[in-house]
Protein backbone atom coordinates (compact mmCIF):
# COMPACT_ATOMS: atom_id res chain seq x y z
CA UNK A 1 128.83 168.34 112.22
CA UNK A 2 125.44 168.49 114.21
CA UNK A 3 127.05 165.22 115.50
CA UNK A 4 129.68 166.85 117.22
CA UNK A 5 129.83 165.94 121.18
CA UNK A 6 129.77 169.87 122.64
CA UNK A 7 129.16 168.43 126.21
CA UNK A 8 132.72 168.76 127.56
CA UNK A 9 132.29 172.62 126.42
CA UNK A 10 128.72 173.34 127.93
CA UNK A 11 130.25 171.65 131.50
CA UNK A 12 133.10 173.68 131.44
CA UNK A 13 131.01 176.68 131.08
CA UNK A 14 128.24 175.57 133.81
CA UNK A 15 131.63 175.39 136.22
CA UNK A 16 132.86 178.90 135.28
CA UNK A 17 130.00 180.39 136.41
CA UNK A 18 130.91 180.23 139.84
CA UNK A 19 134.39 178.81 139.25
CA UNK A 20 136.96 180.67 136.89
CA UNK A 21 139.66 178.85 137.78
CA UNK A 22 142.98 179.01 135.06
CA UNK A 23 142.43 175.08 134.41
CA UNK A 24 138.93 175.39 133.53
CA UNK A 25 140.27 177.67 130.67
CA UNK A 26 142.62 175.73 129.55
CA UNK A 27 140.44 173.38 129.21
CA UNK A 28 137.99 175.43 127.44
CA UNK A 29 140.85 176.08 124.92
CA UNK A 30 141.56 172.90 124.31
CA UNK A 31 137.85 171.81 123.77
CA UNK A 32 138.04 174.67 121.07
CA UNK A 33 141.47 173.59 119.52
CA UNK A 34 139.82 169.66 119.22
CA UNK A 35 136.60 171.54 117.35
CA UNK A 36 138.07 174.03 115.11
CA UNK A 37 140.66 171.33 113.69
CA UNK A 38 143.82 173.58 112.45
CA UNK A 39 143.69 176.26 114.44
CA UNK A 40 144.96 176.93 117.87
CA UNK A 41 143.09 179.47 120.95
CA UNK A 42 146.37 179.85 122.36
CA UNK A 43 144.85 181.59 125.95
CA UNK A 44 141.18 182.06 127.21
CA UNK A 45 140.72 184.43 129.79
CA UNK A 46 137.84 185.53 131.52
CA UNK A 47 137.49 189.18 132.63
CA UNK A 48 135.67 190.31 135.60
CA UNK A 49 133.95 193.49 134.34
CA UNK A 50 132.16 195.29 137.08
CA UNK A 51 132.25 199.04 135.90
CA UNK A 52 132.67 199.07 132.34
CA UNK A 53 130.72 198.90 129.08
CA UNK A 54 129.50 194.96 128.57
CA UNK A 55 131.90 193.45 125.32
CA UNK A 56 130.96 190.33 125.80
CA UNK A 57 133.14 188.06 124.01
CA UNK A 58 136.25 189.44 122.37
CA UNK A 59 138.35 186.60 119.62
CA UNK A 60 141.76 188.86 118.94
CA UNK A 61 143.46 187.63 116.19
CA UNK A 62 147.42 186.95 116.76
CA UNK A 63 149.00 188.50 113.83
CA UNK A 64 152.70 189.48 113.75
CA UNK A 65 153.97 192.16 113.52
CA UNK A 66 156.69 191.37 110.74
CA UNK A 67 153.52 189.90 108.59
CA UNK A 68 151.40 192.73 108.47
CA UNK A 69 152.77 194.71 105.22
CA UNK A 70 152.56 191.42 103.08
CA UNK A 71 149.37 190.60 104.60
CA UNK A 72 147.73 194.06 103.60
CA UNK A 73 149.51 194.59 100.15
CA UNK A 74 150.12 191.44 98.95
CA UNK A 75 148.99 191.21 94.90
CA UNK A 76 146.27 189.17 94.41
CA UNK A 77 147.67 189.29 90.74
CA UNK A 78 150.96 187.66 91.54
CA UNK A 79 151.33 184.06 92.53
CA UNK A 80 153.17 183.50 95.93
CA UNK A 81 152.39 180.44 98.46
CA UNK A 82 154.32 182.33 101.49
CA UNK A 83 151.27 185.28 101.34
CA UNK A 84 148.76 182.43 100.60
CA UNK A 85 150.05 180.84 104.00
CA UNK A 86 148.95 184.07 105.75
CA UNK A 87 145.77 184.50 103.90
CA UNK A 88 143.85 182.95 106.87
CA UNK A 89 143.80 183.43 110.50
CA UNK A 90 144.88 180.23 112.47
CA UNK A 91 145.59 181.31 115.96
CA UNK A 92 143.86 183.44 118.65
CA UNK A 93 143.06 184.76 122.14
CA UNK A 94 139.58 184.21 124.06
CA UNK A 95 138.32 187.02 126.50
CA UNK A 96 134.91 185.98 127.85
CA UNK A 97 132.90 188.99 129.41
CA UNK A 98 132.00 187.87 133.30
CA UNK A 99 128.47 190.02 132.49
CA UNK A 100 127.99 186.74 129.99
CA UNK A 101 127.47 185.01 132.94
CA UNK A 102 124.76 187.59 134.65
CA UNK A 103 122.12 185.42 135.93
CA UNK A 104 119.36 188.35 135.36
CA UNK A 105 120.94 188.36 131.28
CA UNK A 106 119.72 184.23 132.09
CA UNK A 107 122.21 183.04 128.63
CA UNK A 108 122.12 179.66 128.87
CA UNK A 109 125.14 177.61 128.39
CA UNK A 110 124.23 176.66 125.14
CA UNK A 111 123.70 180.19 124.16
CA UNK A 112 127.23 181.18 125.19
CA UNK A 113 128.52 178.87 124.00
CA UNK A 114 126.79 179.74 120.35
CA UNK A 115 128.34 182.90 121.17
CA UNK A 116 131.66 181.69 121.52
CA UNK A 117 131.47 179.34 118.61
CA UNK A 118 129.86 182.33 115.82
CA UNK A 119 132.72 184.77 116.69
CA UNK A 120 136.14 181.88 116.90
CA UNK A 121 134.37 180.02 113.59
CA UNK A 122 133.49 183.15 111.54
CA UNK A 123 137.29 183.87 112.22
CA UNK A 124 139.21 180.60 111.50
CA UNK A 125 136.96 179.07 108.85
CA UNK A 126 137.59 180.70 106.08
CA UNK A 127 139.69 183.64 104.49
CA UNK A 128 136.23 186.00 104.43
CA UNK A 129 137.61 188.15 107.93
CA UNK A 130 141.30 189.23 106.16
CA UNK A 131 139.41 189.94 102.67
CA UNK A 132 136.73 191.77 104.15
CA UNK A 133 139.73 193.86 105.92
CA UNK A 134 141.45 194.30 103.18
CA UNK A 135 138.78 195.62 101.17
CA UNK A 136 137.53 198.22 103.73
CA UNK A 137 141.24 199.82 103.89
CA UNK A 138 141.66 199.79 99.99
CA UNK A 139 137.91 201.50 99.99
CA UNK A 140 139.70 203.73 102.32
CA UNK A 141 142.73 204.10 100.59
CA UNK A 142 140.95 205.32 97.91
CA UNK A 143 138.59 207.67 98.76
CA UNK A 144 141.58 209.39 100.71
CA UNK A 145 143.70 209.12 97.65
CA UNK A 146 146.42 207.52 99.84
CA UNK A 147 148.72 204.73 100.54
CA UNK A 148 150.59 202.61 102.54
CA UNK A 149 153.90 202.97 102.92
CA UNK A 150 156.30 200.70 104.14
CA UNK A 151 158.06 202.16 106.96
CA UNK A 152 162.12 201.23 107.97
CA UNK A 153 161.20 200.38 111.11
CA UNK A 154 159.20 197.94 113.62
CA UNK A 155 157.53 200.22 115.33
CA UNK A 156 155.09 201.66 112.50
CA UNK A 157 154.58 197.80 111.99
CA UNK A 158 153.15 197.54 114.96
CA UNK A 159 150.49 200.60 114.55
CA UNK A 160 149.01 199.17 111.55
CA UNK A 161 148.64 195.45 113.22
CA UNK A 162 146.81 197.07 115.94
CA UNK A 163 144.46 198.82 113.68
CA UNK A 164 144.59 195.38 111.80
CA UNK A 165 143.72 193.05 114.55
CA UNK A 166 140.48 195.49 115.94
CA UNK A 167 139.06 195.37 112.26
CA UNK A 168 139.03 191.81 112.50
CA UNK A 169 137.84 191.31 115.61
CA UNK A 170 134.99 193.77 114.91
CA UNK A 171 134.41 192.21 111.37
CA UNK A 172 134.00 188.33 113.07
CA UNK A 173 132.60 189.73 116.35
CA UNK A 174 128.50 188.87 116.83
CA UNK A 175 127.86 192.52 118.88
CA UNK A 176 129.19 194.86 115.74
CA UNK A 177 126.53 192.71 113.19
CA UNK A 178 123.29 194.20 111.98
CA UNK A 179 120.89 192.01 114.68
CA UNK A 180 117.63 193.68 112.57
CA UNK A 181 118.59 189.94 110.57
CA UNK A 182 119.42 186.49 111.47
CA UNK A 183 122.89 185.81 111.72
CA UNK A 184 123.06 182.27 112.20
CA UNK A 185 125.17 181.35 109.71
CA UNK A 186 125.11 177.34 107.47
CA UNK A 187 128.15 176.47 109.84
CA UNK A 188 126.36 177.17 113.09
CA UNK A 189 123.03 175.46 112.11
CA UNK A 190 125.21 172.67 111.26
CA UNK A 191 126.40 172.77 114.78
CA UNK A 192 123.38 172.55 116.19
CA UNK A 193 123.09 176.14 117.84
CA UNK A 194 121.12 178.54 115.44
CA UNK A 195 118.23 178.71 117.67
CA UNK A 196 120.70 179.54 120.64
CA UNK A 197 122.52 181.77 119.12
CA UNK A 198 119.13 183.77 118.24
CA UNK A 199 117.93 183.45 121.42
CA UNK A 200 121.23 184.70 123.16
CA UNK A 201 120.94 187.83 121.00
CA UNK A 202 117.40 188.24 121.62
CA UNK A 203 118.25 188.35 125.86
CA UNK A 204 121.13 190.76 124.88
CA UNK A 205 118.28 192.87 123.31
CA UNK A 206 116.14 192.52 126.40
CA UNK A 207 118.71 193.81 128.67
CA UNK A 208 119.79 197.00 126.85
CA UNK A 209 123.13 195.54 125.59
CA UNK A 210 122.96 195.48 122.13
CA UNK A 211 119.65 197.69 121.42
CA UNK A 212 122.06 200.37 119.93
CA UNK A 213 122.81 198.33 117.33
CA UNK A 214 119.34 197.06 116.12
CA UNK A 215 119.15 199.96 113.13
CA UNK A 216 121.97 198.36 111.49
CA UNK A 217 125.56 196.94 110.91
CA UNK A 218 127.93 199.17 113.64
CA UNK A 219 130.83 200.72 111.60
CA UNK A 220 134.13 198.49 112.24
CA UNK A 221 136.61 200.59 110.43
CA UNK A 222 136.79 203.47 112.76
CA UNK A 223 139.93 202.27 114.28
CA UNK A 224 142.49 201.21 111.30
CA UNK A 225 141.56 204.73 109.66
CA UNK A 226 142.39 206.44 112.77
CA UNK A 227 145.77 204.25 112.94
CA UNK A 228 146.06 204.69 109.01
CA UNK A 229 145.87 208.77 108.92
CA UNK A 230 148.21 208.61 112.30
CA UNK A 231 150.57 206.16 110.15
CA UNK A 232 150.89 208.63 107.59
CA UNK A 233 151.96 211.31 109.67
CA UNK A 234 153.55 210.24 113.02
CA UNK A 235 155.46 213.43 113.63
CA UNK A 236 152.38 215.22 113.73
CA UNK A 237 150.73 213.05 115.63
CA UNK A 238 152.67 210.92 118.01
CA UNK A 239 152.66 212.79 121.46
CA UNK A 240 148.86 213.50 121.10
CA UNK A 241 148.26 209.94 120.12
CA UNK A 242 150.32 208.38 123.05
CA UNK A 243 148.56 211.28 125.24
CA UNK A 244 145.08 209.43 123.61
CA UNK A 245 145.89 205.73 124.05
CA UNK A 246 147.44 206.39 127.68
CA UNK A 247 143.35 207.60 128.48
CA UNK A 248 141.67 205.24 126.16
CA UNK A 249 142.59 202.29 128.66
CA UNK A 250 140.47 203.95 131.49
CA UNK A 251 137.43 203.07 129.43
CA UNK A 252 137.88 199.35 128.23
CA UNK A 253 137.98 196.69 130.57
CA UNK A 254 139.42 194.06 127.60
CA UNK A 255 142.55 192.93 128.78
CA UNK A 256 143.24 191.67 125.48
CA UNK A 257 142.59 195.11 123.82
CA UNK A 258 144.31 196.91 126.74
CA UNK A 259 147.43 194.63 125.64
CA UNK A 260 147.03 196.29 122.04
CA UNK A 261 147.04 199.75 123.03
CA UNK A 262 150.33 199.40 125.46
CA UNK A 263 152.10 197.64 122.56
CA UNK A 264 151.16 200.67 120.65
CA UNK A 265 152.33 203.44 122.87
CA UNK A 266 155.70 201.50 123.27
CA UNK A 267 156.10 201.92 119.68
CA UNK A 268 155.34 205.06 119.19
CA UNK A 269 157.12 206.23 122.33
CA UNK A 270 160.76 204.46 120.60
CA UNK A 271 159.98 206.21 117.22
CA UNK A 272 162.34 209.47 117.43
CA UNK A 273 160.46 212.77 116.43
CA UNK A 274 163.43 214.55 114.64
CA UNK A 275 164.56 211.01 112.63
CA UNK A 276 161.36 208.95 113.15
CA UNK A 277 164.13 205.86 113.28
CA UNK A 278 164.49 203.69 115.34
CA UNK A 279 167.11 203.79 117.81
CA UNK A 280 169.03 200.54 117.49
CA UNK A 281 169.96 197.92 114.91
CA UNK A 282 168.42 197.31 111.77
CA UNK A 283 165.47 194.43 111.77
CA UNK A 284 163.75 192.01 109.58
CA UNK A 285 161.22 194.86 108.34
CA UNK A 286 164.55 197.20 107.47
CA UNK A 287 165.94 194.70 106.03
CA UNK A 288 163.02 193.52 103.77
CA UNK A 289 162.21 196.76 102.75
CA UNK A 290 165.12 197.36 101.74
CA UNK A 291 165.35 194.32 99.62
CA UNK A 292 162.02 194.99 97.98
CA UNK A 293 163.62 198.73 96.77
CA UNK A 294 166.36 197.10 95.41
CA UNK A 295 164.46 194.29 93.35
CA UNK A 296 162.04 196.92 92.46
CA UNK A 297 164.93 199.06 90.97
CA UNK A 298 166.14 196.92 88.70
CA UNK A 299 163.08 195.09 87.24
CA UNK A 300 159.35 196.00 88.87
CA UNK A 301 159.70 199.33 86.66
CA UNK A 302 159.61 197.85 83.49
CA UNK A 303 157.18 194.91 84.61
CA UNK A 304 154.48 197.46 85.98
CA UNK A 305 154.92 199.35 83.03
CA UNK A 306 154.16 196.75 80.89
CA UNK A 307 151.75 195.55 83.29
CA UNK A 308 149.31 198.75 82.57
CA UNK A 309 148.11 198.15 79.14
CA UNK A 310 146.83 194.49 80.45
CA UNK A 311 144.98 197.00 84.09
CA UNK A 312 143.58 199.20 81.14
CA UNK A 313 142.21 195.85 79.30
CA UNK A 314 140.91 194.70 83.11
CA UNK A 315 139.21 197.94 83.67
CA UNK A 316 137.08 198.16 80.43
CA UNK A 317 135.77 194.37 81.49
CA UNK A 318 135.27 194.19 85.42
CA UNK A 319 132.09 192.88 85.62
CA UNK A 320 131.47 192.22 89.30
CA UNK A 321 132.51 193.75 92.77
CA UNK A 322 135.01 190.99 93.68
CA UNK A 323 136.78 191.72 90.26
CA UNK A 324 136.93 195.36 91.04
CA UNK A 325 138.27 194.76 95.12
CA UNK A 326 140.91 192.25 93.64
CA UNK A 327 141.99 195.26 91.09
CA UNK A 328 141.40 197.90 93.36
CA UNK A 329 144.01 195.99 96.28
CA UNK A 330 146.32 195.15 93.10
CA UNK A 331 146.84 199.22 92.45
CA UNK A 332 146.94 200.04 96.11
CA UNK A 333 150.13 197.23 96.28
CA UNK A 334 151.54 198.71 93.54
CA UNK A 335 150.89 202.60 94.27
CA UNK A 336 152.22 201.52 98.39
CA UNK A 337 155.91 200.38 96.55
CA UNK A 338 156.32 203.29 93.70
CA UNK A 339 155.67 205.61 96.90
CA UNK A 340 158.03 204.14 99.40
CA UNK A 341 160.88 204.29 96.79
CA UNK A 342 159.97 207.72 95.63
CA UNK A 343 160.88 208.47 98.70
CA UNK A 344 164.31 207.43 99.60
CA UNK A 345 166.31 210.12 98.96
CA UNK A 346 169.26 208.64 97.11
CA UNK A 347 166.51 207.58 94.17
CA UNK A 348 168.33 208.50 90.98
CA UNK A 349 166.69 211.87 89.59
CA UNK A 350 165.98 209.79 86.00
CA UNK A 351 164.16 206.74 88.14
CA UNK A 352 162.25 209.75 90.12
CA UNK A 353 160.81 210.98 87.13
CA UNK A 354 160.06 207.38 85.31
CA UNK A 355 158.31 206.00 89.03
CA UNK A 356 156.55 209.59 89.68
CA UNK A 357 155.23 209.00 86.14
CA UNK A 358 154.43 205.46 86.32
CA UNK A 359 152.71 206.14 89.75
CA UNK A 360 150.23 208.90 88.53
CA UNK A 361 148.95 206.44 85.41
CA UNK A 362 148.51 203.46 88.46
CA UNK A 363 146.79 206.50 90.46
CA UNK A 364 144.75 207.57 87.48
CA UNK A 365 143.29 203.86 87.33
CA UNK A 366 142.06 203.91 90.73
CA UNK A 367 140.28 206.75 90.15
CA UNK A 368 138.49 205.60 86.75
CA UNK A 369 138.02 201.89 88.93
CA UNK A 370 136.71 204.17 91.79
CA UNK A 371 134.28 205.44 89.12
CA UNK A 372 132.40 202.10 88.35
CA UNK A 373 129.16 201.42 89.11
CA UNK A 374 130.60 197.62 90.65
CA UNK A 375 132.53 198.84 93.28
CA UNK A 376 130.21 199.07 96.24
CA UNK A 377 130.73 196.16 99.12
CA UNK A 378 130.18 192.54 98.48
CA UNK A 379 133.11 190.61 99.80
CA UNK A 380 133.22 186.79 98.22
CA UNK A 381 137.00 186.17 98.14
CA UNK A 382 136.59 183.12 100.29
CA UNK A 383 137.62 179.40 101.14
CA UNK A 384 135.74 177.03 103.42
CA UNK A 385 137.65 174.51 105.73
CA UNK A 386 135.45 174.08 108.14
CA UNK A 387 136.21 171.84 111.28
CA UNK A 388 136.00 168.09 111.25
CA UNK A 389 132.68 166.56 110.51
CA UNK A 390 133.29 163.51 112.87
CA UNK A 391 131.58 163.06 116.17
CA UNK A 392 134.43 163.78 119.01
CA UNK A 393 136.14 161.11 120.38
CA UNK A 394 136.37 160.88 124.01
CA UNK A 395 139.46 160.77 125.46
């Protein structure tokens, strides 16, 4: 990989430096689609950021909406290739920071361009972003004693892909790492740009941007548990939260991030506050939800009830953290579709009582997994495919 031909890449930076002209990134997104081989920077944009906090570089994750429930509670117990498909991030935005380009800060190209290739590779390589993601929310899920429910409608979709998309940008993102330790990574070395992408954070030391976070790792998770306890309880909390998101823009200059929150208030502004329904027809989320009640009705009763005496048997012998995050996200599925069809209100008073049953002995192992000593945070759920090893071919 150290073979790699990066020159197109470092030019195209030299020339945005006094140049940011749409073609340039374009090009820059292409250079990064011929690199990381199987995954596709649909837009780079570069932000001119004169009077706000410096971000950077921010790599947003496109996610869709209609994805997000069987990304977050998909089993890890059950065997299905159309969640494996969506077990890895392949495409994304670029927002480049125009204080990268500061020539008092004095990165070299090289070093943003290190930047650039940490955050989009610790993204796209591997499956390590989305498991890391999922663990912090079932961690969170836990020690609130709650769950995820899937809601009827779109617009909740789009709440919990917002909070989603931050927690992987934050989880990938160079400037929310502990920079007390060397983060160049085996991939990067193999590029060829350890040394630049110490040095870049070293500047970003220097010049006050980062120095907050030399005592240690930043907490990512601030957002998606805000957008998980609002989630939970939109009619409480919708007017106050579009009242918060409508002033939160005034303080980011991320255009990518700005995008979020508007999606969000859209939402949230269609969700009505005496039905909390959507106002129009029924769509793909209705529609599968509805589906998974039904199948669940007739069959995933009897299944997870056989299914606890084999979680009992798992319990006694987890020996490791990744066995107790792949158990721990295996209840939270489970405990997320007793409690959405608990509460539909046509639920047959006999089926209430079996699932409200069947849902405290799945809520009572959580608790006993909460328990163990193994549980603390050491995400390894990963596969590698990193980019092609051959040097680039010139066009």
């Amino acid at each position: 990989m150290n073979n790699y031909d990066f020159h197109d890449c470092i030019s195209i930076i030299e020339q945005l430096r006094t140049n940011q002209d749409p073609e340039l990134l374009r090009q820059l997104a292409h250079e990064l689609n011929m690199f990381f081989t199987g995954s596709s920077c649909n837009v780079a944009l570069y932000t001119r950021n004169t009077d706000k906090a410096f971000f950077g570089i921010c790599v947003m994750p496109i996610i869709k909406d209609n994805d997000i429930y069987d990304i977050i509670l998909s089993d890890p117990f059950a065997y299905d290739t159309d969640h494996q498909d969506k077990s890895k991030i392949t495409k994304y935005y670029l927002e480049l920071d125009s204080k990268l380009f500061d020539p008092v800060l004095n990165l070299s190209n090289r070093e943003i361009l290190a930047l650039i290739l940490h955050d989009v590779g610790a993204l796209v390589n591997s499956s390590s972003a989305i498991d890391i993601a999922r663990a912090e929310i079932d961690v969170y899920l836990d020690k609130t004693n709650s769950t995820i429910r899937r809601a009827s409608t779109i617009n909740y979709a789009v709440l919990l892909t917002f909070g989603f998309k931050d927690l992987i940008w934050k989880i990938t993102s160079v400037m929310f790492k502990d920079h007390s330790v060397l983060l160049a990574d085996d991939f990067l070395i193999s590029c060829g740009f350890g040394m630049d992408l110490e040095t870049s954070i070293k500047k970003l030391k220097d010049y006050g941007y980062i120095n907050y976070l030399t005592g240690g790792k930043k907490d990512t998770s601030t957002i998606i548990a805000w957008c998980l306890s609002v989630y939970n309880d939109v009619l409480s909390n919708r007017i106050i939260t579009i009242k918060g998101l409508r002033k939160s823009l005034e303080y980011t200059s991320i255009r990518l991030v700005k995008r979020e929150i508007e999606r969000v208030i859209t939402a949230l502004s269609r969700i009505d506050d005496n039905s909390l329904l959507e106002a129009g027809p029924i769509d793909w989320a209705m529609k599968k939800y509805r589906d998974t009640s039904k199948s669940f009705r007739y069959s995933a009763v009897r299944d997870y009830e056989n299914d606890l005496y084999e979680y009992q048997l798992r319990l006694r012998n987890v020996e490791d953290e990744n066995d107790a995050l792949l158990m721990l996200h295996s209840i939270n599925t489970r405990l997320s579709i007793i409690d959405g069809v608990l509460s539909e209100d046509d639920l047959d008073d006999k089926l209430r009582s079996k699932y409200s049953i069947l849902y405290s002995k799945y809520e009572k192992l959580r608790e006993e997994l909460a328990r163990k000593e193994t549980l603390r945070f050491d995400y390894n759920r990963i596969y590698i495919n990193y980019p092609d090893l051959n040097p680039k071919k010139k066009k």
